[in-house]
C-alpha atoms as a PDB file:
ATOM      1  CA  UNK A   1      94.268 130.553  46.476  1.00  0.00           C
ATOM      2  CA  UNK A   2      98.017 131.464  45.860  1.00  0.00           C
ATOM      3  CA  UNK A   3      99.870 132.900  43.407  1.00  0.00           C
ATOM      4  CA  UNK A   4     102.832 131.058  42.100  1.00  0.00           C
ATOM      5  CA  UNK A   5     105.734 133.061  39.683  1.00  0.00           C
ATOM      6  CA  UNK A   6     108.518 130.639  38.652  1.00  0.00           C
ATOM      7  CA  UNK A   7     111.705 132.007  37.271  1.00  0.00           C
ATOM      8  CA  UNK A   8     115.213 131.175  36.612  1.00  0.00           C
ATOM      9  CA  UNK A   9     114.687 128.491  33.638  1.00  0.00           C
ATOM     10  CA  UNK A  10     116.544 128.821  30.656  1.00  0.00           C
ATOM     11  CA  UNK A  11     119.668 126.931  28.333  1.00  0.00           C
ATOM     12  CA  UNK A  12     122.431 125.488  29.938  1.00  0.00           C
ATOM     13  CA  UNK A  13     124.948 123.139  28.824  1.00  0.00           C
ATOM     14  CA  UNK A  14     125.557 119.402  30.189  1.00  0.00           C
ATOM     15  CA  UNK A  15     127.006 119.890  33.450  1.00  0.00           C
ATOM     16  CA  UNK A  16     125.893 123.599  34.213  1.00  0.00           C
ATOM     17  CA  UNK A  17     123.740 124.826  36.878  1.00  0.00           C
ATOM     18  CA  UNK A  18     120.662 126.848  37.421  1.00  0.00           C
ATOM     19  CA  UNK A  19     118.502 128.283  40.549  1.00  0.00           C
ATOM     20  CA  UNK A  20     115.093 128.401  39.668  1.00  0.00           C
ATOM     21  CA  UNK A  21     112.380 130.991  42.113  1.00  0.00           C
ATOM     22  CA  UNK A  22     109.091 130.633  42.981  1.00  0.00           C
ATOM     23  CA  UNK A  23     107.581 133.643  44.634  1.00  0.00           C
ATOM     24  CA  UNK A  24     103.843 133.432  46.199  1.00  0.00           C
ATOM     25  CA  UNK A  25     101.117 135.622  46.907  1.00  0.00           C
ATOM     26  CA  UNK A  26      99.707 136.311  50.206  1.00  0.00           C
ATOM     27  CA  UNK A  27     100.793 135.796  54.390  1.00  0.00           C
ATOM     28  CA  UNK A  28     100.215 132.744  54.736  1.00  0.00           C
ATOM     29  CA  UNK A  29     103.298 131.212  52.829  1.00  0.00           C
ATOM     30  CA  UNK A  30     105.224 130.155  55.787  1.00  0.00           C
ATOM     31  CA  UNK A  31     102.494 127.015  56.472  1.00  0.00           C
ATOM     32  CA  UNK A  32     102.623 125.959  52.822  1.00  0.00           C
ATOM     33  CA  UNK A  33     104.167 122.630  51.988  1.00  0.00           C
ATOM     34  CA  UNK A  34     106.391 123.680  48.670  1.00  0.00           C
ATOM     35  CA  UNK A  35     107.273 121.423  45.881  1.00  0.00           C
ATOM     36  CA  UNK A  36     108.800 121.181  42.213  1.00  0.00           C
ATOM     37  CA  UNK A  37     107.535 119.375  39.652  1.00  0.00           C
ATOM     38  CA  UNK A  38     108.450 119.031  36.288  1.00  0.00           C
ATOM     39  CA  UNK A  39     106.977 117.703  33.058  1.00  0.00           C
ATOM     40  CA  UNK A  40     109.266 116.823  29.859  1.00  0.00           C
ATOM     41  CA  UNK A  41     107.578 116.151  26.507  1.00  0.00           C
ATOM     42  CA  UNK A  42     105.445 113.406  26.520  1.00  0.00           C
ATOM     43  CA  UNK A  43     105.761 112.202  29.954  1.00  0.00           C
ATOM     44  CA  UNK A  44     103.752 112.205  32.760  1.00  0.00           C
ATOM     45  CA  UNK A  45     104.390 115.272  35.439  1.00  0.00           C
ATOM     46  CA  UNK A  46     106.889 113.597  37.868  1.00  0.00           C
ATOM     47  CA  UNK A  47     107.651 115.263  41.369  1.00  0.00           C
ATOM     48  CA  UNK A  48     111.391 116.885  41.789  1.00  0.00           C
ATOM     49  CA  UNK A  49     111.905 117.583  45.319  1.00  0.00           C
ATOM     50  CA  UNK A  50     109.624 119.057  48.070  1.00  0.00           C
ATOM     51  CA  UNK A  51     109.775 120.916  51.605  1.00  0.00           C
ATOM     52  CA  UNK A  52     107.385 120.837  54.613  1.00  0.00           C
ATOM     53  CA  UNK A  53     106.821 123.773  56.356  1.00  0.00           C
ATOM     54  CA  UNK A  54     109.463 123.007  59.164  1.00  0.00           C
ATOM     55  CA  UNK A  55     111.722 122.283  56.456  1.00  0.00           C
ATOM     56  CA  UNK A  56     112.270 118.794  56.048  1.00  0.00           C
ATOM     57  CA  UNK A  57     112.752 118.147  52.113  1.00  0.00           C
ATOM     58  CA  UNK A  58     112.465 114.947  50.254  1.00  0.00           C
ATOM     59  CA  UNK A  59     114.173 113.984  46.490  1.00  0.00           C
ATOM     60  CA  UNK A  60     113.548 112.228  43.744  1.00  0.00           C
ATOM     61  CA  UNK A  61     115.988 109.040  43.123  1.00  0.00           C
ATOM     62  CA  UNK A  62     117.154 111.152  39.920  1.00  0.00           C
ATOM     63  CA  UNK A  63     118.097 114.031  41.357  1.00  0.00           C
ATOM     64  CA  UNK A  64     119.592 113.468  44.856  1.00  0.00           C
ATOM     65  CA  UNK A  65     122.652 115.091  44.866  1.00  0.00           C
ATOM     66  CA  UNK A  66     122.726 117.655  42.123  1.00  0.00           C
ATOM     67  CA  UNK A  67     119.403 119.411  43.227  1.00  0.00           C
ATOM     68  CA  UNK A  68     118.870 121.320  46.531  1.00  0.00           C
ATOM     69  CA  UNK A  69     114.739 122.871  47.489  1.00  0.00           C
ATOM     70  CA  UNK A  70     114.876 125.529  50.162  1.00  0.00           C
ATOM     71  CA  UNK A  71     112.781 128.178  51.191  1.00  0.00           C
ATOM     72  CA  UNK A  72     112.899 131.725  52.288  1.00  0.00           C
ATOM     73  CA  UNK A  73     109.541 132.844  54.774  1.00  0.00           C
ATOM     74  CA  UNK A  74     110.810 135.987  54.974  1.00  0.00           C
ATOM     75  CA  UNK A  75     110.762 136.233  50.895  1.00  0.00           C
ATOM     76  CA  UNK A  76     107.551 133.942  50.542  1.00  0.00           C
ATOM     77  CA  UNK A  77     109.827 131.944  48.496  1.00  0.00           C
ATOM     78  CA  UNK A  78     111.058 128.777  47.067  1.00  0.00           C
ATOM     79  CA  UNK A  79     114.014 127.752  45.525  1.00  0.00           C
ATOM     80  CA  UNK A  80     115.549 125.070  43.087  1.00  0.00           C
ATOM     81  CA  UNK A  81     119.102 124.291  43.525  1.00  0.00           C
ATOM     82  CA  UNK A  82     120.321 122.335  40.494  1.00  0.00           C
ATOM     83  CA  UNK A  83     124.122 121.623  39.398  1.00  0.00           C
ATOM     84  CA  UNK A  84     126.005 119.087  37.406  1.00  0.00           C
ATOM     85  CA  UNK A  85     122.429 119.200  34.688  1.00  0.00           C
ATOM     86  CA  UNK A  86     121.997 116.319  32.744  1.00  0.00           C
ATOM     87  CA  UNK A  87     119.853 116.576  29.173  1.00  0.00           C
ATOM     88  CA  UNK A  88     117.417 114.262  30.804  1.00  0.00           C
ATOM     89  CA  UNK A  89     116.646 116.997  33.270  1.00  0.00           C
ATOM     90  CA  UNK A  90     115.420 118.963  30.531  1.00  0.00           C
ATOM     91  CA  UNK A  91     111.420 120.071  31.271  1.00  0.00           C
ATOM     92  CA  UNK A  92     108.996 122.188  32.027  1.00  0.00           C
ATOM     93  CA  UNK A  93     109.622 123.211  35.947  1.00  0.00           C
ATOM     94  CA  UNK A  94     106.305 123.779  37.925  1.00  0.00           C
ATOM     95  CA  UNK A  95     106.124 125.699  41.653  1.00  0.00           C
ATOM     96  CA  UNK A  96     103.366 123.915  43.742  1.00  0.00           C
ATOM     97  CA  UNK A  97     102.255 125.118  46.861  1.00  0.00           C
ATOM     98  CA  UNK A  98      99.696 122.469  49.011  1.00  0.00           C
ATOM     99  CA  UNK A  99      98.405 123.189  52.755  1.00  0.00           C
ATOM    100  CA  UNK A 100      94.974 121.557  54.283  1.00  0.00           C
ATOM    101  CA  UNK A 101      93.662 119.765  50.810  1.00  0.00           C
ATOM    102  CA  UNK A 102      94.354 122.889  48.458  1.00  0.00           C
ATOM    103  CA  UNK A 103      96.550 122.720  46.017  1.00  0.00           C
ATOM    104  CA  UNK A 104      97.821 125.619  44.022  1.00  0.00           C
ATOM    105  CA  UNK A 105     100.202 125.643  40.629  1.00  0.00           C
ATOM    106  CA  UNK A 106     102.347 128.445  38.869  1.00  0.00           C
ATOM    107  CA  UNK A 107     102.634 128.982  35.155  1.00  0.00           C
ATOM    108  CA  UNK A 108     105.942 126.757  34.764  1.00  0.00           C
ATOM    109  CA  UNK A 109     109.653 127.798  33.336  1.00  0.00           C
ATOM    110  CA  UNK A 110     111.327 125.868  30.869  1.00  0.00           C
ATOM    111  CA  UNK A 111     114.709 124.050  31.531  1.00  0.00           C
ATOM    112  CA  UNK A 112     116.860 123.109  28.906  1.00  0.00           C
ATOM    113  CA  UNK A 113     120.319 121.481  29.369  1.00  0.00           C
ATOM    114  CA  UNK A 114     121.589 120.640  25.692  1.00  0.00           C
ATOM    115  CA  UNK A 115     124.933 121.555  24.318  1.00  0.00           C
END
């Protein structure tokens, strides 16, 4: 199983921007489908934006336009692109990395845009 380590969460104000990291474990990261989830208080985990291996990437409605996923092989990792933050984007940010029915998760990093 991988090893996820998110990174790059933190405060920023209405507006502001942030670049999240995910690094993973292993040789094999160049096959994984790579994802970002996040989960705010009392709401279900939602899916933020995810790349296949070839790197097509896919958004959620919310965030099309202000975030951008992309992926360094080289680095075995993955990267959240996110300007123009809106409080509502405030969660806990998850790294997931999928490939042939497995599934694995990192630790999270939390995202707060408030001013």
């Amino acid at each position: 199983q991988v090893q996820l380590v998110e990174s790059g969460g933190g405060l920023v104000q209405p507006g502001g921007s942030l670049r999240l990291s995910c690094a993973a474990s292993g040789s094999m990261f160049r096959i994984y489908t790579m994802a970002w989830y996040r989960q705010a208080p009392g709401k279900q985990r939602e899916l933020v934006a995810v790349i296949l291996r070839l790197g097509i990437t896919n958004y959620a409605d919310s965030v099309k336009g202000r975030f951008t996923i992309s992926r360094d092989n080289a680095k075995n990792t993955v990267y959240l692109q996110m300007n123009s933050l809106k409080p509502e984007d405030t969660a806990v940010y998850y790294c997931n990395a999928a490939v042939s029915g497995s599934s694995s998760w990192g630790q999270g990093t939390q995202v707060t845009v408030s001013s």
